[in-house]
Protein backbone atom coordinates (compact mmCIF):
# COMPACT_ATOMS: atom_id res chain seq x y z
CA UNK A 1 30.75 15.99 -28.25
CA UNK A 2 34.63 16.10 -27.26
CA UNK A 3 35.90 18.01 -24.88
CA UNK A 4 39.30 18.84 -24.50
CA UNK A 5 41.63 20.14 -21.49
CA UNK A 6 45.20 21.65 -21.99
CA UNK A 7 47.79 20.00 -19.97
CA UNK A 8 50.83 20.69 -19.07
CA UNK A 9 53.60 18.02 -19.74
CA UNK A 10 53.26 14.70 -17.52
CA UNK A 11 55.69 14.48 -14.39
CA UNK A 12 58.56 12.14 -14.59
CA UNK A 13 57.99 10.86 -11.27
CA UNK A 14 55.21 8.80 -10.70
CA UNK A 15 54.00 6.45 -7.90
CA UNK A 16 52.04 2.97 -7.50
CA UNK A 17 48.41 3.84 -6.98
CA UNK A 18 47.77 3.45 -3.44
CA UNK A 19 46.59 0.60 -1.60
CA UNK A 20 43.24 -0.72 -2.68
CA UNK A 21 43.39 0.74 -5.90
CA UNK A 22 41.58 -0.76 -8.90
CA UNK A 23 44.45 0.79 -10.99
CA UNK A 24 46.69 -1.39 -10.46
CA UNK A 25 47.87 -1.93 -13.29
CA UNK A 26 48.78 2.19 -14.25
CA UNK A 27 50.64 4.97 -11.51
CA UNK A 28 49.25 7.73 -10.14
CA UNK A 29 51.42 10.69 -10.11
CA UNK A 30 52.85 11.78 -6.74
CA UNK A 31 51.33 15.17 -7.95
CA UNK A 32 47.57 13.83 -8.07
CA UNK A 33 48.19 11.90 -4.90
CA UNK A 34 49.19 14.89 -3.07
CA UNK A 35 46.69 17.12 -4.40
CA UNK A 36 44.28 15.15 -2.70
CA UNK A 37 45.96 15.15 0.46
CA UNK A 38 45.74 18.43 0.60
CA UNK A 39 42.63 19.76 -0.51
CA UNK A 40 41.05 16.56 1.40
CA UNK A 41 43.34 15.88 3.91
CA UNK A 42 40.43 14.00 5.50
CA UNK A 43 39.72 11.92 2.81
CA UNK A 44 39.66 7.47 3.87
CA UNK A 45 39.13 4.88 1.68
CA UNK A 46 40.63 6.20 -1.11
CA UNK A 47 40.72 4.21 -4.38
CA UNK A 48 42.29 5.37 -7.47
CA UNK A 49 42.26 5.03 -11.26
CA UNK A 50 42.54 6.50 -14.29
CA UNK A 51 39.97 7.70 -16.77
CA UNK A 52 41.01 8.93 -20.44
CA UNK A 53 43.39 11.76 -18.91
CA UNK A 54 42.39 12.23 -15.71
CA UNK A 55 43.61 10.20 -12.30
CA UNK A 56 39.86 9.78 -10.35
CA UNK A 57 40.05 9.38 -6.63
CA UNK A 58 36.76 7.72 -5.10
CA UNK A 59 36.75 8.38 -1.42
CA UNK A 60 34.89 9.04 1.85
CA UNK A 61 34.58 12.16 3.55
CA UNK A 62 32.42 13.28 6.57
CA UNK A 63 29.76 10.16 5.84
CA UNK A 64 29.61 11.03 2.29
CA UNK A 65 31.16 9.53 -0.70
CA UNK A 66 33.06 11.74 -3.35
CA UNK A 67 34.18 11.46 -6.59
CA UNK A 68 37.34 13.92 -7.48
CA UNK A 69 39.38 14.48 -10.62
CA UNK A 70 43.06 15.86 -10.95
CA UNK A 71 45.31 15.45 -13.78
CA UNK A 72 48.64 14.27 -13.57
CA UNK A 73 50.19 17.00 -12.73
CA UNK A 74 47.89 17.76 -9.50
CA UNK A 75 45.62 20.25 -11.43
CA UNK A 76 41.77 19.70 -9.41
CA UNK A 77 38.96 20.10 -11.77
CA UNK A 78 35.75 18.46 -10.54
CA UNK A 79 34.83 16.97 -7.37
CA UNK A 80 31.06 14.82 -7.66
CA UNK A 81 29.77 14.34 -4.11
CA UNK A 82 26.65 12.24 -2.70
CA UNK A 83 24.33 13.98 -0.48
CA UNK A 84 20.92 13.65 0.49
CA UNK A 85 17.77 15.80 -1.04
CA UNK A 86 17.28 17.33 3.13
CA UNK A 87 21.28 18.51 2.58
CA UNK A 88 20.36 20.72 -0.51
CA UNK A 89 19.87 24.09 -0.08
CA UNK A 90 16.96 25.63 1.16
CA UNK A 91 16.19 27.63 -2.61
CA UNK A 92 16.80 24.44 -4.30
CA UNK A 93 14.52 22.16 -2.48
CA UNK A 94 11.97 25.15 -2.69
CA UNK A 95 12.47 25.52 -6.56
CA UNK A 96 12.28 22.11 -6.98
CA UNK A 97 8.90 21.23 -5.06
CA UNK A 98 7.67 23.99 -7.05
CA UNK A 99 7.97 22.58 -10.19
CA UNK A 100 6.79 19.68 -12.74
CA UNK A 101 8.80 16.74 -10.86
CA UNK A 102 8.26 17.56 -7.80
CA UNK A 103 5.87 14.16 -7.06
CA UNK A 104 8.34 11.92 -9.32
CA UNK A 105 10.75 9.87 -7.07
CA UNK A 106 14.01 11.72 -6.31
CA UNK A 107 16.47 8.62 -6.89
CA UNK A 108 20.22 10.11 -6.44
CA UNK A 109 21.72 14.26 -5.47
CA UNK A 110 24.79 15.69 -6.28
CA UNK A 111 26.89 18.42 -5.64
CA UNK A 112 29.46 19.20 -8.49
CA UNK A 113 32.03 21.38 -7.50
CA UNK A 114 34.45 22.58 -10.19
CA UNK A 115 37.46 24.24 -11.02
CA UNK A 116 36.31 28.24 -11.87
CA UNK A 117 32.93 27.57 -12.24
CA UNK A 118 29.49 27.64 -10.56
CA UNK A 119 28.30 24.79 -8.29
CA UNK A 120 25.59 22.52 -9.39
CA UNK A 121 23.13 20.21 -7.68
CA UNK A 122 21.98 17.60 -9.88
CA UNK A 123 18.74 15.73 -8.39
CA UNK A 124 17.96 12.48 -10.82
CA UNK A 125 14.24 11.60 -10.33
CA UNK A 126 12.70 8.30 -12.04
CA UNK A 127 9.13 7.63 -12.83
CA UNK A 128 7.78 4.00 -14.12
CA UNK A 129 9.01 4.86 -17.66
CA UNK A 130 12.34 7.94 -17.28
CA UNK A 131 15.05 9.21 -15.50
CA UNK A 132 15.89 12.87 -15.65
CA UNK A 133 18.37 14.97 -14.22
CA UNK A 134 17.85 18.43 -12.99
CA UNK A 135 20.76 20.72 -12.48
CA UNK A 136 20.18 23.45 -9.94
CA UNK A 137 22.29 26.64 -9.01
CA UNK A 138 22.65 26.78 -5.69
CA UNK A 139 19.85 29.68 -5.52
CA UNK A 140 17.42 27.19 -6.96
CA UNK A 141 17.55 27.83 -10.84
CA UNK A 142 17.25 25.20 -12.49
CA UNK A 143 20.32 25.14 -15.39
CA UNK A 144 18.65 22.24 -17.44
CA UNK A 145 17.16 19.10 -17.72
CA UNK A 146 18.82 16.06 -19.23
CA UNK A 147 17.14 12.56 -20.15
CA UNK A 148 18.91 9.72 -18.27
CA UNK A 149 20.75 6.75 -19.88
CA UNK A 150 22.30 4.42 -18.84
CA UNK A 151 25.73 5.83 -20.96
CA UNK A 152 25.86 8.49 -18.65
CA UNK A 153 27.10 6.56 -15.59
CA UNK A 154 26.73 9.62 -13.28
CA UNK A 155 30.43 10.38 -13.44
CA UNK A 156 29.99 13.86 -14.57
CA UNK A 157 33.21 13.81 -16.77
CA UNK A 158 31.35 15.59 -19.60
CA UNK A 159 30.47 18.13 -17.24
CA UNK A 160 34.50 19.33 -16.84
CA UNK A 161 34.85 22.49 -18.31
CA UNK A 162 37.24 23.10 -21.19
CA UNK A 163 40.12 26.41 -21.44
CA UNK A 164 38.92 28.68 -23.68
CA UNK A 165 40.86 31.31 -25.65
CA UNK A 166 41.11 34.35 -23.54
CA UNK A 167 38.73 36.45 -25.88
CA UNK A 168 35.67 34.42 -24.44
CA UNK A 169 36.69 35.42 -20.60
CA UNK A 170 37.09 38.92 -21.81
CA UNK A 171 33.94 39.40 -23.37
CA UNK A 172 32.01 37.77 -20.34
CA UNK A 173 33.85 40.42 -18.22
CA UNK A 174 32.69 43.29 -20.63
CA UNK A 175 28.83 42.48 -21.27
CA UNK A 176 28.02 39.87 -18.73
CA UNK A 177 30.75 41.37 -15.65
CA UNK A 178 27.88 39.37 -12.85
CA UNK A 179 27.64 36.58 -14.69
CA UNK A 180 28.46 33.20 -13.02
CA UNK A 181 29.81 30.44 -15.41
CA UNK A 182 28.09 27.25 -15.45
CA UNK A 183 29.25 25.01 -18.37
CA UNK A 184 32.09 25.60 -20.89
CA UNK A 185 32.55 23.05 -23.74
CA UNK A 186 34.06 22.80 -27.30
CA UNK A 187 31.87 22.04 -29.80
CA UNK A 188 34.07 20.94 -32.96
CA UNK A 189 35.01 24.65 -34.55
CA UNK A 190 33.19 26.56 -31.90
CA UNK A 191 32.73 26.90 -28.28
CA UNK A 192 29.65 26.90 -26.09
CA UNK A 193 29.31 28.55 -23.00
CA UNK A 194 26.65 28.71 -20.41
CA UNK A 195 26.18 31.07 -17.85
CA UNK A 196 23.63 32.28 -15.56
CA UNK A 197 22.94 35.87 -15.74
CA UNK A 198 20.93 36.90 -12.47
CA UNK A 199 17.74 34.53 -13.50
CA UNK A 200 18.29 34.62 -17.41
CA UNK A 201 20.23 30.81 -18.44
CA UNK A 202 21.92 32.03 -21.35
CA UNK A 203 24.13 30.11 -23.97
CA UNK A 204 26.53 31.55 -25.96
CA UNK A 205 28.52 30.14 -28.79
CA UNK A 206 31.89 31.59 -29.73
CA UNK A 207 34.37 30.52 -32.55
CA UNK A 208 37.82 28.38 -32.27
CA UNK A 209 39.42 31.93 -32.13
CA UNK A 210 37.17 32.82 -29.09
CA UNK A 211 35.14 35.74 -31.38
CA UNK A 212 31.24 35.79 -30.38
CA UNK A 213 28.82 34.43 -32.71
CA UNK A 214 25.36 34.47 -30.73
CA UNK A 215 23.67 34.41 -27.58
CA UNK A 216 20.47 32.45 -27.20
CA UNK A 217 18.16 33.22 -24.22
CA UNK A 218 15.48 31.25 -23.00
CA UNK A 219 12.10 33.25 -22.22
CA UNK A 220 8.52 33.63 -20.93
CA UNK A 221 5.57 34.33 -23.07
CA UNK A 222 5.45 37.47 -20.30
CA UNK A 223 8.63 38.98 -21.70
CA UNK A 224 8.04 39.11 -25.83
CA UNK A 225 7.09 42.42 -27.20
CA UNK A 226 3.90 42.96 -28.41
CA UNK A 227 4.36 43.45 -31.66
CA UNK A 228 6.17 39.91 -31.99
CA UNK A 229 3.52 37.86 -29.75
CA UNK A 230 0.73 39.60 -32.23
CA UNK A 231 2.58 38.10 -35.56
CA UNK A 232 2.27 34.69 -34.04
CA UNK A 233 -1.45 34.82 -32.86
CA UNK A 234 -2.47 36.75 -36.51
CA UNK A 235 -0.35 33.30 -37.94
CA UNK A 236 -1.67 30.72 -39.53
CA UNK A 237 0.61 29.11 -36.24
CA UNK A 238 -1.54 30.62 -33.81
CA UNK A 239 -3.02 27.94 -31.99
CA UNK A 240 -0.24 25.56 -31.60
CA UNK A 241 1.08 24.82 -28.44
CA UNK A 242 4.53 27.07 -27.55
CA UNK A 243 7.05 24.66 -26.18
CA UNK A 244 9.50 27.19 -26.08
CA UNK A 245 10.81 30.43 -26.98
CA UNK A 246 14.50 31.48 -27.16
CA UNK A 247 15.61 35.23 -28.14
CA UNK A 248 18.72 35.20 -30.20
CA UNK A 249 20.86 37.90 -30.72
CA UNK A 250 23.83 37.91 -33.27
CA UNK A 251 26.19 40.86 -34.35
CA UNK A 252 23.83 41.31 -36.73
CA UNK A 253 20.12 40.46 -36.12
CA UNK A 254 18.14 39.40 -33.42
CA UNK A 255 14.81 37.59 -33.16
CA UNK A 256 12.46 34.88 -31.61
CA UNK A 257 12.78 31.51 -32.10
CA UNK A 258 9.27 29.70 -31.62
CA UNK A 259 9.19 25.64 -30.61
CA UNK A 260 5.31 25.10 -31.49
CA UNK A 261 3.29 21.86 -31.11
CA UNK A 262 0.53 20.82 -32.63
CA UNK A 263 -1.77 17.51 -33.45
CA UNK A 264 -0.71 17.10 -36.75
CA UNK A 265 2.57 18.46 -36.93
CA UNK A 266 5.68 20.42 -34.93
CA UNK A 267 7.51 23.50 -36.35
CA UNK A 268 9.81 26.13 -35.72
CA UNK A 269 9.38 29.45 -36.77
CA UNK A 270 11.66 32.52 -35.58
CA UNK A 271 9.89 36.27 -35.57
CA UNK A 272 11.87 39.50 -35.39
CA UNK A 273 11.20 42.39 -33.57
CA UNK A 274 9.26 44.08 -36.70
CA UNK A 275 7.22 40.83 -36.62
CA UNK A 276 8.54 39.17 -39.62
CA UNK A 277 7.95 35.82 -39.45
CA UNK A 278 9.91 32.85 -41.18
CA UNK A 279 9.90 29.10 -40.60
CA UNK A 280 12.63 27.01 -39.46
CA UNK A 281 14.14 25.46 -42.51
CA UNK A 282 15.43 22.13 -40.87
């Protein structure tokens, strides 16, 4: 998946990374350099270096160790820092103790702080066999769940939201106006964006020109309408396992999308609100 960030033409003026820098072979920008300084004025150990566009200072702040990324012009856009699981907030220890990994071990936390967009605490917790991280709002939602690899390295860089066209930040405003943003990222021709909507996670995919295309909800058996959850029981689906259920709704339709497991086989099958059910060509 790319991702892509507008920038504004590189400064002229640029500076030897600082002392103890692995870059020592590029510059950091005087911009970049003094960005830091002054939203971390605080900041010691700082070590520098570049990666793809971005100028990444690794530092130490306050007994922690942080992670922040300008561009070269001094724009901040994500800041990764380590804490420890008693330093999360009270919700988000809560949600997670309540739920299926709570008696996996909790191997790294992070707080990922970024430019126009929601915080997120990311707890990565390890059993004999996988590593998974959570992402958390800071009232204890959890955002998703991602399989760990190795490839990810932690850095977060994929987590940097993009600029979208001004369309998509309008039409957030006009349906979703309490909506807090938690992920923006460009998907080839279209744009996915990811927002938390009191409790409701919900993704929405836009086009290059920032026009909406869908928005896919994640939901509880307790919320389908009757008439929907009686189409899959009277199917010849009814006894397989739901592993999910996501409500879609386009400028045209809108229906249930059914994740079902079974012993012989898995399928998808999507039910509208008349109960008309169809399977998931794939």
């Amino acid at each position: 998946m790319n991702k892509i960030i507008f920038y504004l033409a590189l400064p002229l003026l640029m500076l030897q990374a600082c002392e103890g820098s692995d870059d020592s072979t590029n510059r950091i920008s005087l911009q970049a350099q003094q960005a830091l300084t002054d939203k971390y004025p605080q900041a010691t150990n700082v070590v520098w270096h570049h990666k793809n566009r971005y100028a990444v200072a690794d530092f130490d702040l306050s007994q922690h160790q942080l992670k922040a990324w300008f561009d070269e012009t001094g724009q901040w856009y994500m800041t990764q820092t380590e804490i420890r699981f008693t330093e999360l907030p009270e919700l988000v220890k809560e949600a997670f103790q309540a739920g299926q990994f709570a008696q996996w071990k909790v191997d790294d936390v992070d707080k990922i702080e970024r430019h126009q967009t929601e915080v997120i605490y990311v707890i990565e917790v390890e059993n004999s066999t996988q590593e998974i991280d959570l992402y958390f709002s800071p009232d204890g939602i959890l955002v998703k769940q991602i399989v760990d690899t190795d490839s990810n390295e932690n850095d977060y860089e994929g987590f940097i939201p993009v600029t979208p066209p001004t369309t998509i930040g309008s039409y957030l405003k006009t349906h979703y106006p309490n909506a807090r943003l938690v992920e923006i990222e460009e998907e080839g021709t279209y744009f996915e964006v990811e927002i938390l909507d009191g409790e409701s996670c919900r993704k929405l995919h836009f086009d290059a020109e920032g026009n909406w295309l869908q928005t896919q909800t994640e939901v509880d058996i307790t919320d389908l309408p009757e008439l929907v959850l009686q189409s899959l029981k009277s199917s010849p689906y009814g006894a397989y396992h739901i592993d999910e259920i996501d409500h879609y709704l386009t400028p045209t339709k809108a229906f249930y999308r059914f994740e079902l497991e079974s012993d012989n086989a898995d399928i998808e099958v999507d039910i509208t609100l008349d109960g008309t059910l169809t399977i998931v060509k794939k």
